[in-house]
C-alpha atoms as a PDB file:
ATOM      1  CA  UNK A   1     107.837 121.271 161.314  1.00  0.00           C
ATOM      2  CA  UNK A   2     107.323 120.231 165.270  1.00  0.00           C
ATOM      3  CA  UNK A   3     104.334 120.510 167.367  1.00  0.00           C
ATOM      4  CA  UNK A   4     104.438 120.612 171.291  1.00  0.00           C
ATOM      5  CA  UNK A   5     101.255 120.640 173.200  1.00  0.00           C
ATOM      6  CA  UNK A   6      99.786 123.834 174.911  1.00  0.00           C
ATOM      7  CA  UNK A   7     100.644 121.676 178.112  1.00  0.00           C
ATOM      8  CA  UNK A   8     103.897 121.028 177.141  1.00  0.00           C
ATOM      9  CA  UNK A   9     104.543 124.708 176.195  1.00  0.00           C
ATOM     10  CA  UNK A  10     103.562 125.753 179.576  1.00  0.00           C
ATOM     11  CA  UNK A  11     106.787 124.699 181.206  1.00  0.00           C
ATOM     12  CA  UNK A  12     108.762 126.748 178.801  1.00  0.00           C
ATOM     13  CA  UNK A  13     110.346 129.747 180.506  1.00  0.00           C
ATOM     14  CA  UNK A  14     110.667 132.607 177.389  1.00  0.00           C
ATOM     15  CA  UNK A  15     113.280 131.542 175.414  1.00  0.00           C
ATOM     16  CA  UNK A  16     114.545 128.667 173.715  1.00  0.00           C
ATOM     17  CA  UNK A  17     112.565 125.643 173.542  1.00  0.00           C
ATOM     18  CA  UNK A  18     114.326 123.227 175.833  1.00  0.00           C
ATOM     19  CA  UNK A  19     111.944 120.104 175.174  1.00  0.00           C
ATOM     20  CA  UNK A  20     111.097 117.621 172.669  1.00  0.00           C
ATOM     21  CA  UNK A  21     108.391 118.261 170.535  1.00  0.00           C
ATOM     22  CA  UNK A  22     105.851 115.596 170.470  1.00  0.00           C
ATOM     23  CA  UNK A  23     106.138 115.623 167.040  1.00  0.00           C
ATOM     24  CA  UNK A  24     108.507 116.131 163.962  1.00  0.00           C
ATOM     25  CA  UNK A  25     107.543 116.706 160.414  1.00  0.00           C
ATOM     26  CA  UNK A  26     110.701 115.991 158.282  1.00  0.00           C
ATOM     27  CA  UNK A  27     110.075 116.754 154.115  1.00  0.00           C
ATOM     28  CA  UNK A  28     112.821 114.766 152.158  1.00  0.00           C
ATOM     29  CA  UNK A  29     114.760 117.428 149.840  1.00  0.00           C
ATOM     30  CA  UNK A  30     116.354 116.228 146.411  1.00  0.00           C
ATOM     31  CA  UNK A  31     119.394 116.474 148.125  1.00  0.00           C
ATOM     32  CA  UNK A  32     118.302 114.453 150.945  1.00  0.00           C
ATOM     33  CA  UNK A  33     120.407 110.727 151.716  1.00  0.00           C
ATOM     34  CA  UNK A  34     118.888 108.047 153.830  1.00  0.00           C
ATOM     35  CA  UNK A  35     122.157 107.898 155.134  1.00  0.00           C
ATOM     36  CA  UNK A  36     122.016 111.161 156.503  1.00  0.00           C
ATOM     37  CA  UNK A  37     117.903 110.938 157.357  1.00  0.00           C
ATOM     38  CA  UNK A  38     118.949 107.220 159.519  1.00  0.00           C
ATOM     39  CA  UNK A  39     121.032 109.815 161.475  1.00  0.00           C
ATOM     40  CA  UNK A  40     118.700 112.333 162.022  1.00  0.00           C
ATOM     41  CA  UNK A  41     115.696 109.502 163.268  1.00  0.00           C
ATOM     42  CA  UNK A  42     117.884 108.350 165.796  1.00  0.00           C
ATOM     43  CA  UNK A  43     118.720 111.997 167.047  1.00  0.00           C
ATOM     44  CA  UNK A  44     115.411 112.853 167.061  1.00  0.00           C
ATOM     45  CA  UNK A  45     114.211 110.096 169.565  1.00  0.00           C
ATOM     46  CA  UNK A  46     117.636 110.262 171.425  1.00  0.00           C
ATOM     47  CA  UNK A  47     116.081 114.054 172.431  1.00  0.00           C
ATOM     48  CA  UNK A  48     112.602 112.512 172.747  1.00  0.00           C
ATOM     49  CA  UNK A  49     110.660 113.125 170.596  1.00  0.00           C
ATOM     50  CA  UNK A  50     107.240 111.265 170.445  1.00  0.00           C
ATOM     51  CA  UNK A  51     106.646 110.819 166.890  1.00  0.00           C
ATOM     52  CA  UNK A  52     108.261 111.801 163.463  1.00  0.00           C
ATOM     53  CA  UNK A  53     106.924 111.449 159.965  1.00  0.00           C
ATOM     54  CA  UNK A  54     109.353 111.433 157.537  1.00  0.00           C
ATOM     55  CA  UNK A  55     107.272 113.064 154.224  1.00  0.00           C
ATOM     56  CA  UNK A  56     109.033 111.665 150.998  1.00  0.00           C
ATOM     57  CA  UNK A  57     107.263 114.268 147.884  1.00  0.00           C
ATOM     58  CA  UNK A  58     108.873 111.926 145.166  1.00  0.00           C
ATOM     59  CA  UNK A  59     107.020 108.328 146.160  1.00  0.00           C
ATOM     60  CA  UNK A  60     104.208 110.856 147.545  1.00  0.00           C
ATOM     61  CA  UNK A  61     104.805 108.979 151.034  1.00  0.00           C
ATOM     62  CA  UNK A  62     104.841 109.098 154.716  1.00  0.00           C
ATOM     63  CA  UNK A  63     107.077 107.021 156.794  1.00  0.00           C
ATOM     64  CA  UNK A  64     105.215 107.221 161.072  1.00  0.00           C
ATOM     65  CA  UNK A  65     108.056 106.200 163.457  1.00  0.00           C
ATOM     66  CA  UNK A  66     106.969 105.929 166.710  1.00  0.00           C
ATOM     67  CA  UNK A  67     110.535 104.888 167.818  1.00  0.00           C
ATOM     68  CA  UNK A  68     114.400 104.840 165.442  1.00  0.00           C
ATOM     69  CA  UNK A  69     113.442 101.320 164.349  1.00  0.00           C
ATOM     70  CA  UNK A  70     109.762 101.136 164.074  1.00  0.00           C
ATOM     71  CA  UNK A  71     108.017 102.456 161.638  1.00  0.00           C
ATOM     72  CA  UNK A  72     104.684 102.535 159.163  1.00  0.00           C
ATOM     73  CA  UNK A  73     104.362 103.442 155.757  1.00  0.00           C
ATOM     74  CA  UNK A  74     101.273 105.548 154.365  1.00  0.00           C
ATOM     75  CA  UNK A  75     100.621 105.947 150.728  1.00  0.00           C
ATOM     76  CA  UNK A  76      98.355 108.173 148.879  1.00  0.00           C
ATOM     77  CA  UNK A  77      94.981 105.624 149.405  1.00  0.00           C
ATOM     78  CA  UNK A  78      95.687 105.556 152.923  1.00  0.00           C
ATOM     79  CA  UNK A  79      94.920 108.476 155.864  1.00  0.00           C
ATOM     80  CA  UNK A  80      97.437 108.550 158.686  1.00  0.00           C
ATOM     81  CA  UNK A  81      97.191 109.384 162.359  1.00  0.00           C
ATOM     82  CA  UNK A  82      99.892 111.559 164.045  1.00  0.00           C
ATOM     83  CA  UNK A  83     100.669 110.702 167.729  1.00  0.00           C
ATOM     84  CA  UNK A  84      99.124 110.250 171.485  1.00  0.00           C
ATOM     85  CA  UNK A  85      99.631 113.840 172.093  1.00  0.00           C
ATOM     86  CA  UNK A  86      97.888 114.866 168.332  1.00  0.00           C
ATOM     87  CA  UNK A  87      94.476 112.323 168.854  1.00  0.00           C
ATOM     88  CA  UNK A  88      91.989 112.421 166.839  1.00  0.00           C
ATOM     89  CA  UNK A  89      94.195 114.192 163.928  1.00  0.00           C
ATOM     90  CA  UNK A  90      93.380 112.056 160.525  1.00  0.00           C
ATOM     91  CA  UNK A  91      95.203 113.184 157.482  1.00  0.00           C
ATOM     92  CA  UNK A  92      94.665 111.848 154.233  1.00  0.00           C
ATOM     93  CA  UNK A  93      98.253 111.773 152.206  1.00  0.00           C
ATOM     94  CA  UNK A  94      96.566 112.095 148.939  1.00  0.00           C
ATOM     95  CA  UNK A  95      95.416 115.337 150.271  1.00  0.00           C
ATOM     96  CA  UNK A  96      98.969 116.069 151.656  1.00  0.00           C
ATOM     97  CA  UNK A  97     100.490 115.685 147.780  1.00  0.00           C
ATOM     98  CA  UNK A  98      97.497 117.114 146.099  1.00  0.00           C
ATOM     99  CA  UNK A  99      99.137 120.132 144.981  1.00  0.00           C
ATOM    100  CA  UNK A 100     102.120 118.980 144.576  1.00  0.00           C
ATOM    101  CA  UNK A 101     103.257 118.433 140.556  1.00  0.00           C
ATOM    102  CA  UNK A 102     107.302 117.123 139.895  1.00  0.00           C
ATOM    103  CA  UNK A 103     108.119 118.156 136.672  1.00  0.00           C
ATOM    104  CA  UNK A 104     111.218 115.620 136.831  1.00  0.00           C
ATOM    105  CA  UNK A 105     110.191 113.024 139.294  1.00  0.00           C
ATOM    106  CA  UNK A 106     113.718 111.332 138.561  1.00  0.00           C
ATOM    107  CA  UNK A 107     115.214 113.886 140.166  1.00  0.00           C
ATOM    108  CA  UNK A 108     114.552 113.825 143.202  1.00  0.00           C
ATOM    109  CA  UNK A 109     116.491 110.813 144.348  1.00  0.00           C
END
Protein backbone atom coordinates (compact mmCIF):
# COMPACT_ATOMS: atom_id res chain seq x y z
CA UNK A 1 0.00 0.00 0.00
CA UNK A 2 1.43 3.82 -0.58
CA UNK A 3 -0.17 7.03 0.16
CA UNK A 4 0.84 10.41 -1.57
CA UNK A 5 -0.75 13.57 -0.46
CA UNK A 6 -3.55 15.41 -2.49
CA UNK A 7 -0.62 18.05 -2.81
CA UNK A 8 1.71 15.75 -3.91
CA UNK A 9 -0.75 14.21 -6.45
CA UNK A 10 -1.25 17.52 -7.96
CA UNK A 11 2.02 17.55 -9.82
CA UNK A 12 1.22 14.29 -11.44
CA UNK A 13 0.55 14.71 -15.16
CA UNK A 14 -2.09 11.52 -16.06
CA UNK A 15 -0.14 8.68 -16.08
CA UNK A 16 2.29 6.91 -14.16
CA UNK A 17 3.12 8.02 -10.81
CA UNK A 18 6.58 9.47 -11.13
CA UNK A 19 7.09 10.35 -7.28
CA UNK A 20 7.67 8.82 -4.04
CA UNK A 21 4.90 8.15 -1.99
CA UNK A 22 5.13 9.58 1.39
CA UNK A 23 4.41 6.43 2.59
CA UNK A 24 4.79 2.57 2.08
CA UNK A 25 2.84 -0.15 3.70
CA UNK A 26 4.85 -3.42 3.17
CA UNK A 27 2.82 -6.86 4.71
CA UNK A 28 5.52 -9.65 5.24
CA UNK A 29 4.28 -12.88 3.18
CA UNK A 30 5.28 -16.50 4.45
CA UNK A 31 7.53 -16.45 1.77
CA UNK A 32 8.99 -13.25 2.68
CA UNK A 33 13.22 -13.15 3.68
CA UNK A 34 14.69 -10.29 5.58
CA UNK A 35 17.26 -10.67 3.20
CA UNK A 36 15.20 -9.76 0.48
CA UNK A 37 12.90 -7.06 2.74
CA UNK A 38 16.80 -5.24 3.81
CA UNK A 39 16.81 -4.79 -0.02
CA UNK A 40 13.63 -3.49 -0.60
CA UNK A 41 14.02 -0.68 2.65
CA UNK A 42 16.92 0.63 1.11
CA UNK A 43 15.19 0.94 -2.42
CA UNK A 44 12.43 2.41 -1.04
CA UNK A 45 14.26 5.47 0.57
CA UNK A 46 16.85 5.47 -2.35
CA UNK A 47 13.39 6.67 -4.45
CA UNK A 48 12.31 8.74 -1.43
CA UNK A 49 10.06 7.70 0.18
CA UNK A 50 9.12 9.38 3.57
CA UNK A 51 8.13 6.59 5.67
CA UNK A 52 7.59 2.72 5.42
CA UNK A 53 6.07 0.32 7.89
CA UNK A 54 7.03 -2.94 7.43
CA UNK A 55 3.66 -5.05 8.89
CA UNK A 56 4.97 -8.55 10.12
CA UNK A 57 1.15 -10.73 10.64
CA UNK A 58 3.17 -13.61 12.40
CA UNK A 59 4.79 -11.48 15.59
CA UNK A 60 1.51 -9.22 14.96
CA UNK A 61 4.14 -6.24 14.49
CA UNK A 62 5.03 -3.04 12.89
CA UNK A 63 8.51 -2.04 12.14
CA UNK A 64 8.26 2.56 11.38
CA UNK A 65 11.46 3.43 9.42
CA UNK A 66 11.79 6.82 8.94
CA UNK A 67 15.14 6.23 7.08
CA UNK A 68 17.07 2.34 5.77
CA UNK A 69 18.68 2.22 9.22
CA UNK A 70 16.34 3.72 11.65
CA UNK A 71 13.63 2.26 12.77
CA UNK A 72 10.77 1.65 15.71
CA UNK A 73 9.03 -1.28 16.66
CA UNK A 74 5.16 -1.29 17.62
CA UNK A 75 3.51 -4.21 19.21
CA UNK A 76 -0.03 -5.01 19.77
CA UNK A 77 -0.27 -2.69 23.34
CA UNK A 78 1.14 0.07 21.53
CA UNK A 79 -0.68 2.69 18.78
CA UNK A 80 1.64 3.97 16.08
CA UNK A 81 1.83 7.21 14.15
CA UNK A 82 2.47 7.18 10.35
CA UNK A 83 4.54 10.14 8.98
CA UNK A 84 4.83 14.21 8.69
CA UNK A 85 2.76 14.11 5.66
CA UNK A 86 -0.08 11.52 7.52
CA UNK A 87 -0.35 13.86 11.11
CA UNK A 88 -2.56 13.25 13.34
CA UNK A 89 -3.14 9.47 11.98
CA UNK A 90 -3.03 7.10 15.33
CA UNK A 91 -3.44 3.45 14.70
CA UNK A 92 -3.67 1.01 17.26
CA UNK A 93 -1.81 -2.45 15.99
CA UNK A 94 -3.98 -4.55 18.11
CA UNK A 95 -6.70 -3.20 16.01
CA UNK A 96 -4.55 -3.73 12.82
CA UNK A 97 -4.29 -7.80 13.75
CA UNK A 98 -7.70 -8.03 15.23
CA UNK A 99 -9.07 -10.11 12.62
CA UNK A 100 -6.42 -11.74 11.80
CA UNK A 101 -6.33 -15.73 13.13
CA UNK A 102 -2.93 -18.07 11.89
CA UNK A 103 -3.97 -21.39 12.00
CA UNK A 104 -0.10 -22.42 11.83
CA UNK A 105 1.72 -19.50 13.24
CA UNK A 106 5.03 -21.61 12.60
CA UNK A 107 4.60 -21.18 9.29
CA UNK A 108 5.00 -18.21 8.50
CA UNK A 109 8.71 -17.78 8.95
Amino acid sequence: MAFVSPKQLETIPSGFLEIAPELIVDIVSRSDRWQNLREKIDEYFLIGVHTLWIVEPKTRTIMVYSSPTAATKYDQAQITAASEALTGLEVSVSEIFRDVTMKDPASCS
